[in-house]
C-alpha atoms as a PDB file:
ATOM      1  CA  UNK A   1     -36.297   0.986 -10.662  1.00  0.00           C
ATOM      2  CA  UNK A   2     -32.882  -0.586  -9.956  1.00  0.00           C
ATOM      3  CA  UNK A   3     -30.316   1.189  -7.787  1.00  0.00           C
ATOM      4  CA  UNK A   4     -26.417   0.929  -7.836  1.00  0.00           C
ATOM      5  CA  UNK A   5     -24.989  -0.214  -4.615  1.00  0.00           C
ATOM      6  CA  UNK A   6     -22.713   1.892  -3.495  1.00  0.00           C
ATOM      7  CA  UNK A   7     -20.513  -0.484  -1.801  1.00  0.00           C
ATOM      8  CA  UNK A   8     -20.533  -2.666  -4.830  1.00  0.00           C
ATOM      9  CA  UNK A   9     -19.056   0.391  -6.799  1.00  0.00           C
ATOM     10  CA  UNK A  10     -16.278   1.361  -3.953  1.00  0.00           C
ATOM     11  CA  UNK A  11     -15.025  -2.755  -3.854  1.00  0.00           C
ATOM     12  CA  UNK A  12     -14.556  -2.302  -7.773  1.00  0.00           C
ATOM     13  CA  UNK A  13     -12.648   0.753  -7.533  1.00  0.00           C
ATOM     14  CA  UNK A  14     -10.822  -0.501  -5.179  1.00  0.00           C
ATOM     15  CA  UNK A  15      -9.734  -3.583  -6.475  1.00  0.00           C
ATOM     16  CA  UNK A  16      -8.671  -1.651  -9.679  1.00  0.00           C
ATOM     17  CA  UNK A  17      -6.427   0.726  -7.633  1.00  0.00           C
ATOM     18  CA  UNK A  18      -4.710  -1.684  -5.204  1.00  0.00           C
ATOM     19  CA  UNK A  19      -4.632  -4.253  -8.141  1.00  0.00           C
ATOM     20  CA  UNK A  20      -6.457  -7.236  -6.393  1.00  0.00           C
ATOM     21  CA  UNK A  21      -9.107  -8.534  -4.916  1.00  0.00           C
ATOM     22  CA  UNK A  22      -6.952  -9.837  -1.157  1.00  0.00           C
ATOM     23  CA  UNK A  23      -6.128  -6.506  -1.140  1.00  0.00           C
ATOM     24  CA  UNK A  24      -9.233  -4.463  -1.642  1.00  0.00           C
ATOM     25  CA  UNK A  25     -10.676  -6.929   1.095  1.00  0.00           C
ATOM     26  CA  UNK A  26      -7.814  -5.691   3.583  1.00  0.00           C
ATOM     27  CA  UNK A  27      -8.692  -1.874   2.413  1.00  0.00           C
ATOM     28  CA  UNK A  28     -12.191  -2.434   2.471  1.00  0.00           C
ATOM     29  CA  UNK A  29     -12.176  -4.608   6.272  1.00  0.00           C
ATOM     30  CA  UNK A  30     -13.220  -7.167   3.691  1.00  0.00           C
ATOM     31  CA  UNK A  31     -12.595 -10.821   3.410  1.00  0.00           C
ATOM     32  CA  UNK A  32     -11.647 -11.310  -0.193  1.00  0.00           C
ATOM     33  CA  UNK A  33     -14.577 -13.430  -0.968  1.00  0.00           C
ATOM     34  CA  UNK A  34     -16.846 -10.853   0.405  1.00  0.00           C
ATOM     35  CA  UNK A  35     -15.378  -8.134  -2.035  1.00  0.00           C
ATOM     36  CA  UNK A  36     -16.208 -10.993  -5.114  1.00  0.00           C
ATOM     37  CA  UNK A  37     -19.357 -11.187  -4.112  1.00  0.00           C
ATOM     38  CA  UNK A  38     -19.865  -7.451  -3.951  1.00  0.00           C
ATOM     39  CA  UNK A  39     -18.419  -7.298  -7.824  1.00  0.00           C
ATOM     40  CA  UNK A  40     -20.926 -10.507  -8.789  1.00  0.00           C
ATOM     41  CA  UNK A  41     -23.938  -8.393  -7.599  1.00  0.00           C
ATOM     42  CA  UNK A  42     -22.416  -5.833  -9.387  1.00  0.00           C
ATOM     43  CA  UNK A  43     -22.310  -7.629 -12.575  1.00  0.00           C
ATOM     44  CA  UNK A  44     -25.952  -9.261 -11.832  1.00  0.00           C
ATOM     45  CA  UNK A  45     -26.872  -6.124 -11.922  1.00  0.00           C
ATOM     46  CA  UNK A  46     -25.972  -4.914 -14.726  1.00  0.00           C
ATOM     47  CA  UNK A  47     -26.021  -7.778 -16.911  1.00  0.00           C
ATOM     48  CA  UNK A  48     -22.399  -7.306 -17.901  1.00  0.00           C
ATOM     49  CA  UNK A  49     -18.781  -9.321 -16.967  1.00  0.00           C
ATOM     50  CA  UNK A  50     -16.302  -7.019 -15.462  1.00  0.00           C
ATOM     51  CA  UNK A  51     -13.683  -9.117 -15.592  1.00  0.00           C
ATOM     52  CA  UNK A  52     -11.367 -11.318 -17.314  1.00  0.00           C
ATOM     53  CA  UNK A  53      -8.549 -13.606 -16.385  1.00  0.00           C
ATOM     54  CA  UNK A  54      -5.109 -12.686 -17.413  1.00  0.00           C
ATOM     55  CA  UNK A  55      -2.475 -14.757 -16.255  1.00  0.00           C
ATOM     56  CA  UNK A  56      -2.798 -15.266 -12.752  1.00  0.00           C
ATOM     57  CA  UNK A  57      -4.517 -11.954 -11.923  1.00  0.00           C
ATOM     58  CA  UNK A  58      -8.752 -10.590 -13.038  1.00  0.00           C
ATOM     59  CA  UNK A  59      -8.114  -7.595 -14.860  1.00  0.00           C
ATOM     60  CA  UNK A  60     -10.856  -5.260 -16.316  1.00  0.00           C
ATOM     61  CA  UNK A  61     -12.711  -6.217 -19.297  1.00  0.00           C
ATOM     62  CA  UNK A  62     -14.456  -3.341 -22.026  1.00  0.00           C
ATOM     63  CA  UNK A  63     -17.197  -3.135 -20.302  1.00  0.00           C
ATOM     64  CA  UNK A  64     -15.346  -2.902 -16.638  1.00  0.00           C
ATOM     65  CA  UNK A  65     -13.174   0.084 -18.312  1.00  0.00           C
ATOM     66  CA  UNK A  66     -16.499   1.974 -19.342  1.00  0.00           C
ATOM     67  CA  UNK A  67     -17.944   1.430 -15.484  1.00  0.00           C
ATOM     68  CA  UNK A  68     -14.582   2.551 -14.331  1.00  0.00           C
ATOM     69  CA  UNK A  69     -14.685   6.304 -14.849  1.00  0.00           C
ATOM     70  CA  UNK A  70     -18.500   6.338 -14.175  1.00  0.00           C
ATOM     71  CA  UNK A  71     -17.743   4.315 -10.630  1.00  0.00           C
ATOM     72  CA  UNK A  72     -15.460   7.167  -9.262  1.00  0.00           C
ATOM     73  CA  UNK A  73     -17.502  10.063  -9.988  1.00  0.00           C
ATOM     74  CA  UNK A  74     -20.633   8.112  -8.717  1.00  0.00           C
ATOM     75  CA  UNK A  75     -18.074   7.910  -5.389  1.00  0.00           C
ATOM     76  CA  UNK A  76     -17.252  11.444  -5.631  1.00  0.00           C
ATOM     77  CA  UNK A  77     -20.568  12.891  -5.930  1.00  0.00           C
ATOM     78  CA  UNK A  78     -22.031  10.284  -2.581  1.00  0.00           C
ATOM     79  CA  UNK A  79     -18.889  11.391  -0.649  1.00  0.00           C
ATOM     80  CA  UNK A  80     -19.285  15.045  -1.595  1.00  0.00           C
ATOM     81  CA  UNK A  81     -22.637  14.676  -0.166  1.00  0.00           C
ATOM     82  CA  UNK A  82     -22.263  13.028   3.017  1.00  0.00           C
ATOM     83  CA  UNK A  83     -19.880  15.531   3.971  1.00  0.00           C
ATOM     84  CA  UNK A  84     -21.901  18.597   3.072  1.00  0.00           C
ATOM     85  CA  UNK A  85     -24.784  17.306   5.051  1.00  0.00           C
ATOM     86  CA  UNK A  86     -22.113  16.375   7.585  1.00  0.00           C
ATOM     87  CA  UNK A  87     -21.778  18.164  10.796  1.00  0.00           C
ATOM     88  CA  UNK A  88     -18.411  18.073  11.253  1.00  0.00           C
ATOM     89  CA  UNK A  89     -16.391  20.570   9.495  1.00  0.00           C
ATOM     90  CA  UNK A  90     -12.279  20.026   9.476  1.00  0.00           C
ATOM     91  CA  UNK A  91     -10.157  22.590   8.201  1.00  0.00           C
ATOM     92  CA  UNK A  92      -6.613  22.852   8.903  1.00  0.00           C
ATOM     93  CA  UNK A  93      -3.025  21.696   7.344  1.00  0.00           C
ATOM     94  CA  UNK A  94      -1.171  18.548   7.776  1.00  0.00           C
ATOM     95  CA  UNK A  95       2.540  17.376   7.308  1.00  0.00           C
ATOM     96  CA  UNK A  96       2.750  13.798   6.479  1.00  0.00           C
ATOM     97  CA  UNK A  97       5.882  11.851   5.910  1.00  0.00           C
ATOM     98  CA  UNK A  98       5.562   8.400   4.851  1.00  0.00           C
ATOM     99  CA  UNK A  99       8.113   5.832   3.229  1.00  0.00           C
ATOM    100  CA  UNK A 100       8.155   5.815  -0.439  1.00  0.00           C
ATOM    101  CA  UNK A 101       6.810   2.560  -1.618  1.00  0.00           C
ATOM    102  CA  UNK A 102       3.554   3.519   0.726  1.00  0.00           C
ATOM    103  CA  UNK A 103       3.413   6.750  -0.999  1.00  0.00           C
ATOM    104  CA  UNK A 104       3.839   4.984  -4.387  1.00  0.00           C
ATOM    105  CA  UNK A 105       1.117   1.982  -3.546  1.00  0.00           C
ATOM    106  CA  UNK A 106      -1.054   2.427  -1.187  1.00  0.00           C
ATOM    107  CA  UNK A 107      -1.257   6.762  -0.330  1.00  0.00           C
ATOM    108  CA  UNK A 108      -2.643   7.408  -3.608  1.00  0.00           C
ATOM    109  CA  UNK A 109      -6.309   5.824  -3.415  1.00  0.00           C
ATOM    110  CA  UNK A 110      -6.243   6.725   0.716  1.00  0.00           C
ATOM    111  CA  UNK A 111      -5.170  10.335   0.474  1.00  0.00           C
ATOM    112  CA  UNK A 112      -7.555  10.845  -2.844  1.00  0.00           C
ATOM    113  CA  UNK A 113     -10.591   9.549  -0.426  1.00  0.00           C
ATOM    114  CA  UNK A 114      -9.519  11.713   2.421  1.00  0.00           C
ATOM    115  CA  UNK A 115      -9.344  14.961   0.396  1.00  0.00           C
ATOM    116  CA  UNK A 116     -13.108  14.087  -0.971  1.00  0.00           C
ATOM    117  CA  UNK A 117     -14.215  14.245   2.159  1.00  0.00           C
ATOM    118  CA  UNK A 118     -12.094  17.015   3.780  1.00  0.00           C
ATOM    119  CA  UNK A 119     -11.454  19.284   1.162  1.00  0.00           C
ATOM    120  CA  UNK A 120     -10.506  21.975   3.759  1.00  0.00           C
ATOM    121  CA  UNK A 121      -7.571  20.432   5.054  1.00  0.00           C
ATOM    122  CA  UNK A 122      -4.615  20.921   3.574  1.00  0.00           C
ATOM    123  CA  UNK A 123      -1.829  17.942   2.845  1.00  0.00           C
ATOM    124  CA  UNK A 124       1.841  18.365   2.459  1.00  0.00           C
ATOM    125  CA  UNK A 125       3.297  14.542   2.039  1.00  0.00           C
ATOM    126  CA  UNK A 126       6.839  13.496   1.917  1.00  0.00           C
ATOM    127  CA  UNK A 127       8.505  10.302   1.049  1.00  0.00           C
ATOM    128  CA  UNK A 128      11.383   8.611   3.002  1.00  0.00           C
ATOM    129  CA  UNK A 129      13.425   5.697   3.958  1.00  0.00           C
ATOM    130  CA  UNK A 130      11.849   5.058   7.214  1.00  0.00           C
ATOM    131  CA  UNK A 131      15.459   5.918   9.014  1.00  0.00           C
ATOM    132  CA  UNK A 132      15.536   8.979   7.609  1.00  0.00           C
ATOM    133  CA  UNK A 133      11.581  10.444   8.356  1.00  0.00           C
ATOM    134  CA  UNK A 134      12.538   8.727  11.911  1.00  0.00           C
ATOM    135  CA  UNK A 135      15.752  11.022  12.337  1.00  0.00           C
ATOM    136  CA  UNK A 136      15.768  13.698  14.803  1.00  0.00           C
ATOM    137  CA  UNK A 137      16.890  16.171  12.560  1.00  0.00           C
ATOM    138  CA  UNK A 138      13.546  16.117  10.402  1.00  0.00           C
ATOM    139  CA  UNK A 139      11.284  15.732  13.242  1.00  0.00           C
ATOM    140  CA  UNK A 140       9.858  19.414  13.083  1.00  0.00           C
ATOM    141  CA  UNK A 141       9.277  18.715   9.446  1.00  0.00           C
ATOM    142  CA  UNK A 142       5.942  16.096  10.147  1.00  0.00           C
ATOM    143  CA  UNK A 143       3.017  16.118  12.193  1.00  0.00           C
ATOM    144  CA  UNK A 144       2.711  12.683  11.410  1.00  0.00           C
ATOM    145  CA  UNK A 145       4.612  10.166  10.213  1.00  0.00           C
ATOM    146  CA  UNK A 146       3.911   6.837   8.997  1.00  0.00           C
ATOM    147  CA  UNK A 147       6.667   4.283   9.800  1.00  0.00           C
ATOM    148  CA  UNK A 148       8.181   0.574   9.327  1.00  0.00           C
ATOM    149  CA  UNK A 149       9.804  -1.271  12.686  1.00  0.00           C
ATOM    150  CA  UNK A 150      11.414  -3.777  13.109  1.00  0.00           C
ATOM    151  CA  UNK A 151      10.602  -4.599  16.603  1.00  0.00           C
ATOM    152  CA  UNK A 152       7.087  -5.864  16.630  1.00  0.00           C
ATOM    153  CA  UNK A 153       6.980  -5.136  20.332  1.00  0.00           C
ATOM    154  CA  UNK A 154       8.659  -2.154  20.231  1.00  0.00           C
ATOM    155  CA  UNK A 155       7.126   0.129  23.480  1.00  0.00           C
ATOM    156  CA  UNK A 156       8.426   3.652  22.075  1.00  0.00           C
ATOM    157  CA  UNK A 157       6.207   3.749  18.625  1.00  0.00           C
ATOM    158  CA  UNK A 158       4.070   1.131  19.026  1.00  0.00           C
ATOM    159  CA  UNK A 159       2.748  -0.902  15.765  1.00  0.00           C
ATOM    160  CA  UNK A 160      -0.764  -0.868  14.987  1.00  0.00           C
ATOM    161  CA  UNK A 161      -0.175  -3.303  12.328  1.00  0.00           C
ATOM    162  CA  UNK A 162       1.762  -6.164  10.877  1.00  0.00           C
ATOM    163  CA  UNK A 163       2.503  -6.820   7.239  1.00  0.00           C
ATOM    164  CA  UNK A 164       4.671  -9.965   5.929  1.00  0.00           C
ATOM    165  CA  UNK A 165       7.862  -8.887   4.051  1.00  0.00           C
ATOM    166  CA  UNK A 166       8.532 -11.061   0.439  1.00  0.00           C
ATOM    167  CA  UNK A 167      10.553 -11.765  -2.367  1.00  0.00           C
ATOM    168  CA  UNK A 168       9.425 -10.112  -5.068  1.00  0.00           C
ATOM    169  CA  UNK A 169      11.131 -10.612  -8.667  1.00  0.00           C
ATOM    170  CA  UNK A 170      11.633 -13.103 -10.711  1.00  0.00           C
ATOM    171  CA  UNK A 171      12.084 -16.163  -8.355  1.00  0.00           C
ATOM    172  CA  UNK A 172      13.710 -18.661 -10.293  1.00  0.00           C
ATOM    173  CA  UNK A 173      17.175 -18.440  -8.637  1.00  0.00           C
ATOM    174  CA  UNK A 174      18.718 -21.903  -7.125  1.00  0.00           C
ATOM    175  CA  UNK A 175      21.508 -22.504  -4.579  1.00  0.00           C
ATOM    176  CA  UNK A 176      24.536 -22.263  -6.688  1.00  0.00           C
ATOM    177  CA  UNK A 177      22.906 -18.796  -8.103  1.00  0.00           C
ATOM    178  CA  UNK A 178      24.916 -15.259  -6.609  1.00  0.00           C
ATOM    179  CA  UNK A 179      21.775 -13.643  -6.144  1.00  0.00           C
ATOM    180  CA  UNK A 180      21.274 -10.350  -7.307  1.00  0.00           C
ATOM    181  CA  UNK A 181      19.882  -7.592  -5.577  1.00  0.00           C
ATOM    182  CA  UNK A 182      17.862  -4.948  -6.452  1.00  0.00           C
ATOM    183  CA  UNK A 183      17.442  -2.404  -3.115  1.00  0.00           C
ATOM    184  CA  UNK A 184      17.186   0.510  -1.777  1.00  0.00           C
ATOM    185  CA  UNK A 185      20.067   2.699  -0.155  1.00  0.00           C
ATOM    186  CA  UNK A 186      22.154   1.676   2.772  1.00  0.00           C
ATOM    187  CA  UNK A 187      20.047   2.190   5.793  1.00  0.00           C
ATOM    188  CA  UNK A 188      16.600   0.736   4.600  1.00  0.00           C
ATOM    189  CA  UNK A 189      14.928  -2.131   6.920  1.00  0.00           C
ATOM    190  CA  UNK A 190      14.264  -4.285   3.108  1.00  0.00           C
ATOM    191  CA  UNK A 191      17.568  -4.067   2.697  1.00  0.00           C
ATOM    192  CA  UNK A 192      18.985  -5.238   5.475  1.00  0.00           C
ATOM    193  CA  UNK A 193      16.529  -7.667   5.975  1.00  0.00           C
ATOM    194  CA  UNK A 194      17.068  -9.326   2.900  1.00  0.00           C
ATOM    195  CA  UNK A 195      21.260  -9.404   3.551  1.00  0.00           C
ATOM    196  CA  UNK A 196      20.706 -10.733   6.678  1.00  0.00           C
ATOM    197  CA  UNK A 197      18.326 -13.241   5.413  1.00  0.00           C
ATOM    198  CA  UNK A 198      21.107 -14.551   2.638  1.00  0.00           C
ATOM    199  CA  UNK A 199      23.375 -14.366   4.770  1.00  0.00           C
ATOM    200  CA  UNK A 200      21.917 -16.952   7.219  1.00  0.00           C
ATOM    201  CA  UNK A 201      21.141 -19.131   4.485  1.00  0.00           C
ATOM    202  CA  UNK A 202      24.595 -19.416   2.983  1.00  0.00           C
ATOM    203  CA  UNK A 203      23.560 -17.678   0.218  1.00  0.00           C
ATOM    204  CA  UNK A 204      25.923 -15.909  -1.673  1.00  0.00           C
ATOM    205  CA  UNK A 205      24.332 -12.646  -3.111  1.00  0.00           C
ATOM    206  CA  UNK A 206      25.620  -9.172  -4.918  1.00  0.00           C
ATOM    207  CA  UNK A 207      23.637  -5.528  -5.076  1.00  0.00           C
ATOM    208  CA  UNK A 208      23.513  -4.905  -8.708  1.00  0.00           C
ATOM    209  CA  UNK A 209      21.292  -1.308  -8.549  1.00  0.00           C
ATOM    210  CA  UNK A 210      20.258   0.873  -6.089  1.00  0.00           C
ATOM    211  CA  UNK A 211      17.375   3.342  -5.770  1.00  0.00           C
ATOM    212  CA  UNK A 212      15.542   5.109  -3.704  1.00  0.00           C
ATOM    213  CA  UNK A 213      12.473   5.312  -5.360  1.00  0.00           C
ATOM    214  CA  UNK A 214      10.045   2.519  -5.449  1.00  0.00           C
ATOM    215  CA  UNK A 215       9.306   3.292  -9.382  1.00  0.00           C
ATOM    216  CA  UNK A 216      12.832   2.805 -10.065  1.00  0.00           C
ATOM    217  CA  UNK A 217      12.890  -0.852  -8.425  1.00  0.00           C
ATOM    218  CA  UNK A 218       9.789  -1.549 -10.489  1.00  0.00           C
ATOM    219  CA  UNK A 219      11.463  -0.664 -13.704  1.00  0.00           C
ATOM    220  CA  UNK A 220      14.886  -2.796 -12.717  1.00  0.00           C
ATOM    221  CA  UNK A 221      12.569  -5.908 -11.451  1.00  0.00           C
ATOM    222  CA  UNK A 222      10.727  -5.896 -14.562  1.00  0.00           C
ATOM    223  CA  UNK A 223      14.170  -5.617 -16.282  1.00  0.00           C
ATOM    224  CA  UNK A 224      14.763  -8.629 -15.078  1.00  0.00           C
ATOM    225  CA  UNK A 225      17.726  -7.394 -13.141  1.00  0.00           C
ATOM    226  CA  UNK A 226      17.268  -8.823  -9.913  1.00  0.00           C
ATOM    227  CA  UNK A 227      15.013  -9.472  -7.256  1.00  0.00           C
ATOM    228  CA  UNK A 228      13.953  -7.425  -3.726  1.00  0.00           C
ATOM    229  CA  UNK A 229      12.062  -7.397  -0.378  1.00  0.00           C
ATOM    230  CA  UNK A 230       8.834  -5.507   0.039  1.00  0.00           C
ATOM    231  CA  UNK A 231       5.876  -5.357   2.636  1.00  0.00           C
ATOM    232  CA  UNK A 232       3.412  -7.721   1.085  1.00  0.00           C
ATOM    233  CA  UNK A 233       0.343  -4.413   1.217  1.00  0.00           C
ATOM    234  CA  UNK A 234       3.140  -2.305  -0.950  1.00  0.00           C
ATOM    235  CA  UNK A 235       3.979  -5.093  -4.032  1.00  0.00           C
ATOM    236  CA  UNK A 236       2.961  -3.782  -7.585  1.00  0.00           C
ATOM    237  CA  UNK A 237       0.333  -5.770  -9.201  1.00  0.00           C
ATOM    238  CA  UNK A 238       2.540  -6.380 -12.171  1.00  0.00           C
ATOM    239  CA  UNK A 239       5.469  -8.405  -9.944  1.00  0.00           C
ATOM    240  CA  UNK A 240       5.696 -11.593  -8.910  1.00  0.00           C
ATOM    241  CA  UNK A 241       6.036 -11.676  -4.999  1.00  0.00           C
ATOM    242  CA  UNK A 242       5.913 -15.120  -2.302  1.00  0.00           C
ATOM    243  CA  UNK A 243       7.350 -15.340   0.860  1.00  0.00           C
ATOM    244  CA  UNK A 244       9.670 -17.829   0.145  1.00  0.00           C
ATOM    245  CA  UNK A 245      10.707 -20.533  -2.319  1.00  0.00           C
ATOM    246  CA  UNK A 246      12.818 -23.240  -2.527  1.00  0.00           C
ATOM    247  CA  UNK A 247      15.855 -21.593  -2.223  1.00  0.00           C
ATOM    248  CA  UNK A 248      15.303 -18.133  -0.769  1.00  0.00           C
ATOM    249  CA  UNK A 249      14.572 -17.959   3.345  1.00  0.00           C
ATOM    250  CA  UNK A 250      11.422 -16.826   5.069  1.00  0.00           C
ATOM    251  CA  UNK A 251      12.004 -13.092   5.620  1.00  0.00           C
ATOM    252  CA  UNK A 252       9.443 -12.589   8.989  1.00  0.00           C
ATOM    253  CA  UNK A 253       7.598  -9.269   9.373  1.00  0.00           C
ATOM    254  CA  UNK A 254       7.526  -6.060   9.853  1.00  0.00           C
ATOM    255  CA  UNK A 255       5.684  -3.717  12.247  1.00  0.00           C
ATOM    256  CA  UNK A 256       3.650  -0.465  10.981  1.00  0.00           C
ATOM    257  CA  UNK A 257       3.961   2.420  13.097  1.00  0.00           C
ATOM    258  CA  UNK A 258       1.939   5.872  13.118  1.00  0.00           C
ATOM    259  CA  UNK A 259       3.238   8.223  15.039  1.00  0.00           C
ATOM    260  CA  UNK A 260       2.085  12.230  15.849  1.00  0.00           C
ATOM    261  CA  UNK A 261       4.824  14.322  16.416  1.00  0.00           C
ATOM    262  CA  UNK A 262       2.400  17.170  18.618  1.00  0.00           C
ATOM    263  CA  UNK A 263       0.577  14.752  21.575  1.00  0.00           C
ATOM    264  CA  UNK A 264      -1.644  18.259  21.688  1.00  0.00           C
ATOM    265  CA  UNK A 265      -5.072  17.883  20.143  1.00  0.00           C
ATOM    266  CA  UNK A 266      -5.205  18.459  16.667  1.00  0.00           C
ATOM    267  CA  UNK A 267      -8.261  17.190  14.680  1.00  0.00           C
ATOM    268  CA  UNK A 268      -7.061  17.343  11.147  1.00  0.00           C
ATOM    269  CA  UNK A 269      -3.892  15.236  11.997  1.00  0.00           C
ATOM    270  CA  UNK A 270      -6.237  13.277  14.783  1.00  0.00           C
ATOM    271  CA  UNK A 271      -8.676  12.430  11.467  1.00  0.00           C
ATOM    272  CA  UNK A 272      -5.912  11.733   8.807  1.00  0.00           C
ATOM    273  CA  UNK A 273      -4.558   9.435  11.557  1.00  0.00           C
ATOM    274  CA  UNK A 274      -7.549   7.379  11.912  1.00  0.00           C
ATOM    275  CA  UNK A 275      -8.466   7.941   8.445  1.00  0.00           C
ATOM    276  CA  UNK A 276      -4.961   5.657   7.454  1.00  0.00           C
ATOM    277  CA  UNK A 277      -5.187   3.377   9.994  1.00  0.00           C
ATOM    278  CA  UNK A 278      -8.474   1.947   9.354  1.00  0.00           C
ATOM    279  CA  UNK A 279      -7.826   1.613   5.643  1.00  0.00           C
ATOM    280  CA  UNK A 280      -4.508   0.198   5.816  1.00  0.00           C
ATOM    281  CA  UNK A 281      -6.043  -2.320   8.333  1.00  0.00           C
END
């Protein structure tokens, strides 16, 4: 009798929901050709392709779309049962603020696990520019908040993690081009970054449409109205992203920060904080 590998199942899912397989590996504590070989004994397995090239990406084929649904409740139903058998029983509410293109990304698939295996705890989630989850007029509002810096080194809210910011758009601008920018409001780090980045180059560059919402920048990108900055983990499959081309500069990085607002003991913020951290890592 052949069994499904459970890990084999989680690496597809993954990949589907993160849209690729670099970034299931980083999920997953993966190296990317470890997560293809999970999905080749996958498909060994079962004597089916998963997969099929389109464009530059490996999207799901019929068959893959059939496994999908049958994947996550496989998932569901192992995590349901490790955690009844499991002797540690959380229960408790949690406010987490986050900035929105996380929330948009990279929360759903992280906070969807997390609730399988807590269902007892209770999460409120809001969605930010970093600045404002950061000022110290919402600070009662979170018990924790996850945040962009930056200051890699900074000693106040130290980063666990670094993430390269890109272009993302369509790329094909050249030097005599005024760039145009599609960003966020006055006050986020992309934003700046990105001015500041043109600016050094002697680029000459215009904001053509703001919004706050990462959904909204998707729709204008695809538009074709401009082009952005994003942390490489938060890009939407369906846009083109590099560091830099040609034309446009190197943009550096940016540090991660999670911070807990309450330095008392707390388990069910203690566990979503370690929960994030070691699949954003």
């Amino acid at each position: 009798m052949k069994n499904i590998p459970t890990d084999a199942l989680r690496a597809l899912v993954t990949v589907v929901e993160v849209g690729g397989f670099a970034k299931a590996g980083e999920l997953l504590c993966l190296s990317q050709p470890a997560v293809s070989l999970q999905i080749k004994r996958l498909e060994e397995l079962l004597g089916k392709k998963l997969f099929k090239k389109q464009g530059q990406r490996q999207v799901l084929n019929h068959q893959g779309e059939i496994l999908l649904p049958l994947a996550k409740q496989f998932l569901q139903m192992n995590d349901a049962i490790l955690q009844k058998f499991s002797s540690e029983l959380l229960t408790g509410k949690v406010r987490l603020g986050i900035p929105s293109e996380f929330a948009a990304s990279i929360l759903p698939a992280i906070i969807g696990d997390f609730v399988s295996l807590y269902p007892d705890v209770s999460l409120e989630i809001k969605s930010e520019l970093s600045k404002q989850l950061m000022h110290i007029s919402n600070r009662e509002q979170f018990d924790l908040v996850l945040t962009l810096n930056e200051a890699l080194d900074q000693q106040e809210h130290p980063t666990f993690m670094q993430d390269d910011l890109v272009w993302v758009g369509d790329l094909n601008v050249s030097s005599d081009d005024v760039i145009a920018l599609v960003v966020a409001p006055e006050g986020c780090i992309y934003r700046k970054r990105a001015i500041n980045a043109l600016d050094n180059a002697g680029l000459k560059w215009r904001i053509v449409y703001t919004n706050a919402d990462l959904t909204g920048l998707t729709a204008a990108l695809k538009g074709g109205l401009g082009i952005t900055v994003l942390a490489k983990q938060t890009v939407p499959a369906e846009l083109n992203a590099q560091r830099n081309t040609a034309v446009l500069p190197n943009l550096g990085k940016i540090g991660i920060s999670l911070i807990k607002k309450n330095q008392q003991e707390d388990q069910a913020v203690d566990k979503l904080a370690e929960f994030i951290m070691l699949r954003l890592k």
